[in-house]
C-alpha atoms as a PDB file:
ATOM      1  CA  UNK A   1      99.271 109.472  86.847  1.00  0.00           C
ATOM      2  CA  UNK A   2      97.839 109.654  83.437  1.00  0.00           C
ATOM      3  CA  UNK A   3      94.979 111.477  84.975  1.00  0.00           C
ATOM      4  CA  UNK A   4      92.134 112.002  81.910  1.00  0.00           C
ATOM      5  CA  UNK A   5      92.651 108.969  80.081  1.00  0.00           C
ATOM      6  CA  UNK A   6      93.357 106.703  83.213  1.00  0.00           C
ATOM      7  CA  UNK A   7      89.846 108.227  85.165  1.00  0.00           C
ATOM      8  CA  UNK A   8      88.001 107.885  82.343  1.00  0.00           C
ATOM      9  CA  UNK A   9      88.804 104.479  81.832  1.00  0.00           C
ATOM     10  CA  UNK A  10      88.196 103.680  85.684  1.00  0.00           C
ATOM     11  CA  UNK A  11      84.998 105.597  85.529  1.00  0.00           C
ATOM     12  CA  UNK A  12      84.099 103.141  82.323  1.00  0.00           C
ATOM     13  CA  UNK A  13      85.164 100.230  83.474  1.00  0.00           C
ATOM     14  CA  UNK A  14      82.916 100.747  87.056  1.00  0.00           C
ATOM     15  CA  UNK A  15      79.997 101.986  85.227  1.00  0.00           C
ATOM     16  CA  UNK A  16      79.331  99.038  82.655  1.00  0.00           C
ATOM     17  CA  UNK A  17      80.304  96.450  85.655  1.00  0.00           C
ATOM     18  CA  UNK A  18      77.367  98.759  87.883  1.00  0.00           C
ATOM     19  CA  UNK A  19      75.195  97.955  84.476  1.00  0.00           C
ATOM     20  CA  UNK A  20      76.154  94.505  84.092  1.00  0.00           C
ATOM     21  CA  UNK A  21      74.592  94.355  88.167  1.00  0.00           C
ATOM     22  CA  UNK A  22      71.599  96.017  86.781  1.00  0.00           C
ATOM     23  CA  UNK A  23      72.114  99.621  88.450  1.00  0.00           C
ATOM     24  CA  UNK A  24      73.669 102.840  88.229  1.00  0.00           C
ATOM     25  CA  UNK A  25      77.018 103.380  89.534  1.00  0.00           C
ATOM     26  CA  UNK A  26      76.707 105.059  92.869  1.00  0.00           C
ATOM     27  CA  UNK A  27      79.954 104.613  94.126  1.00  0.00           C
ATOM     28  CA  UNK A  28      83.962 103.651  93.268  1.00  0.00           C
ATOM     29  CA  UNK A  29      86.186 102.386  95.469  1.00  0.00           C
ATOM     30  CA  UNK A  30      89.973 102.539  94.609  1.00  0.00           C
ATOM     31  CA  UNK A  31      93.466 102.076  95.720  1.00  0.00           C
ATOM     32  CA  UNK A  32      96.389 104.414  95.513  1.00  0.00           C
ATOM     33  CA  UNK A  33     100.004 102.218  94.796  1.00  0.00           C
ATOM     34  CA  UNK A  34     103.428 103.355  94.732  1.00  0.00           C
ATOM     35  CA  UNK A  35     103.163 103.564  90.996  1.00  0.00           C
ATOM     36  CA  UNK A  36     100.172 105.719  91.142  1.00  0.00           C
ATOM     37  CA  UNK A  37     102.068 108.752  90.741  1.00  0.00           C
ATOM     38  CA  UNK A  38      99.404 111.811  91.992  1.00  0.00           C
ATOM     39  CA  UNK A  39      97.727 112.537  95.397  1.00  0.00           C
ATOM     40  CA  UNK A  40      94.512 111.633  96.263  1.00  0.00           C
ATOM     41  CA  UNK A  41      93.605 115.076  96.568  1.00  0.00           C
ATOM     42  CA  UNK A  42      94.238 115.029  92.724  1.00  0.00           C
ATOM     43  CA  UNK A  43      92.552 112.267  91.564  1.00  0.00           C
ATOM     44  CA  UNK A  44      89.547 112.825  93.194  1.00  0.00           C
ATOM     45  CA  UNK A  45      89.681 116.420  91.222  1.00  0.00           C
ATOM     46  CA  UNK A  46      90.115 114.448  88.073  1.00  0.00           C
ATOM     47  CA  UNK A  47      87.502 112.141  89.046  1.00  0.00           C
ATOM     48  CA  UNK A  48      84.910 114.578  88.986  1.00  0.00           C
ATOM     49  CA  UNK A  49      86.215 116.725  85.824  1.00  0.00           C
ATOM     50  CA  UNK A  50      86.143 112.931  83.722  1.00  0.00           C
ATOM     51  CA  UNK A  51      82.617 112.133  85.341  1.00  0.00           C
ATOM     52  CA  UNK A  52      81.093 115.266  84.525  1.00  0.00           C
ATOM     53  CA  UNK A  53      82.328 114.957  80.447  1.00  0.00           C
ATOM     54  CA  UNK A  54      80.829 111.352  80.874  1.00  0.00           C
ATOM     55  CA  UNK A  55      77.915 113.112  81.440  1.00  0.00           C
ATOM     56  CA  UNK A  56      77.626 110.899  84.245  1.00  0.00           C
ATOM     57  CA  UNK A  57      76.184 111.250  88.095  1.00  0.00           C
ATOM     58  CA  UNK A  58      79.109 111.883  90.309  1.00  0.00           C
ATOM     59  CA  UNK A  59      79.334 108.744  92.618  1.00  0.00           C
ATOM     60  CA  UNK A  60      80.989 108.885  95.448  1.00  0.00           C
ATOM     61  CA  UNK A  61      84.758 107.990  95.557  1.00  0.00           C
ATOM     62  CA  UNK A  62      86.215 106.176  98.336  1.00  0.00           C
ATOM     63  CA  UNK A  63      90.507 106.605  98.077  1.00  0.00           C
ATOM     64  CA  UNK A  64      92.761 104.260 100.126  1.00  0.00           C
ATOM     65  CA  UNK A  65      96.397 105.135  99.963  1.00  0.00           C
ATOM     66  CA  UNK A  66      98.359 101.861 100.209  1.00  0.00           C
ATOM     67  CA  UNK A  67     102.108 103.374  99.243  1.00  0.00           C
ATOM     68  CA  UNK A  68     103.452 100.158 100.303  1.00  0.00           C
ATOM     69  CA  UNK A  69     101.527  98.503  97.391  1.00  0.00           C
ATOM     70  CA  UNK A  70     103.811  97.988  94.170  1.00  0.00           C
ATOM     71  CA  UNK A  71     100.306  99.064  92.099  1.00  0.00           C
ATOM     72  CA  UNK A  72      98.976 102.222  90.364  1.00  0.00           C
ATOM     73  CA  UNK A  73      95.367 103.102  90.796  1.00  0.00           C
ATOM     74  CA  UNK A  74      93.443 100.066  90.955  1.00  0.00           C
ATOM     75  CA  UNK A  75      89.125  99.558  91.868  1.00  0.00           C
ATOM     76  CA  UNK A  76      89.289  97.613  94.941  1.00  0.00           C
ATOM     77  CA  UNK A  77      84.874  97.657  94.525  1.00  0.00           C
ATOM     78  CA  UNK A  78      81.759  99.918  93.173  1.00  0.00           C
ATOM     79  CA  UNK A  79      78.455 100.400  94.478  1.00  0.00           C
ATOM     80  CA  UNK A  80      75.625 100.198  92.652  1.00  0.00           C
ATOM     81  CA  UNK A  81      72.431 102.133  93.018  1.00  0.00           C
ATOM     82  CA  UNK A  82      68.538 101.261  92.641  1.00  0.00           C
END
C-alpha cells in the first residue's frame, strides 16, 4: 500500500463527496482487496497520521477485509455529519 499518498487521497475524495451532501465527514467506510498490500491495523494508523496533516476531524473508519476481492483499498460509503 502506498500508504500517505493513497490515505490522503481517500480522505479527499470522502471529504468533498461529505461536502457535496452538505456535511462534514464523520465517517469512511472501506474495503481491504488482495491488492491492498498492508493490514488493517496499518491503515487505520495511516489514516489518522494523513487526517491529522489534513487538519481534519478524525472520522471514524470502518475496515472490511475482503482478501478474496481482486481490489486494493476501495470506499465502500462515508457518513456525513450535521
Amino acid at each position: 500500500m502506498h500508504e500517505s499518498g493513497l490515505i490522503r487521497r481517500l480522505l479527499r475524495v470522502a471529504q468533498e463527496e461529505a461536502a457535496r451532501r452538505g456535511g462534514p465527514l464523520a465517517a469512511v467506510h472501506v474495503r481491504l482487496g488482495a491488492l491492498a498490500g498492508g493490514s488493517p491495523d496499518h491503515l487505520r494508523e495511516h489514516f489518522e497520521i494523513e487526517a491529522q496533516r489534513l487538519g481534519m476531524t478524525l472520522p471514524r473508519l470502518t475496515i472490511e477485509e475482503a482478501p478474496e476481492q481482486p481490489t486494493g483499498v476501495e470506499i465502500t460509503a462515508i457518513e456525513v455529519g450535521r
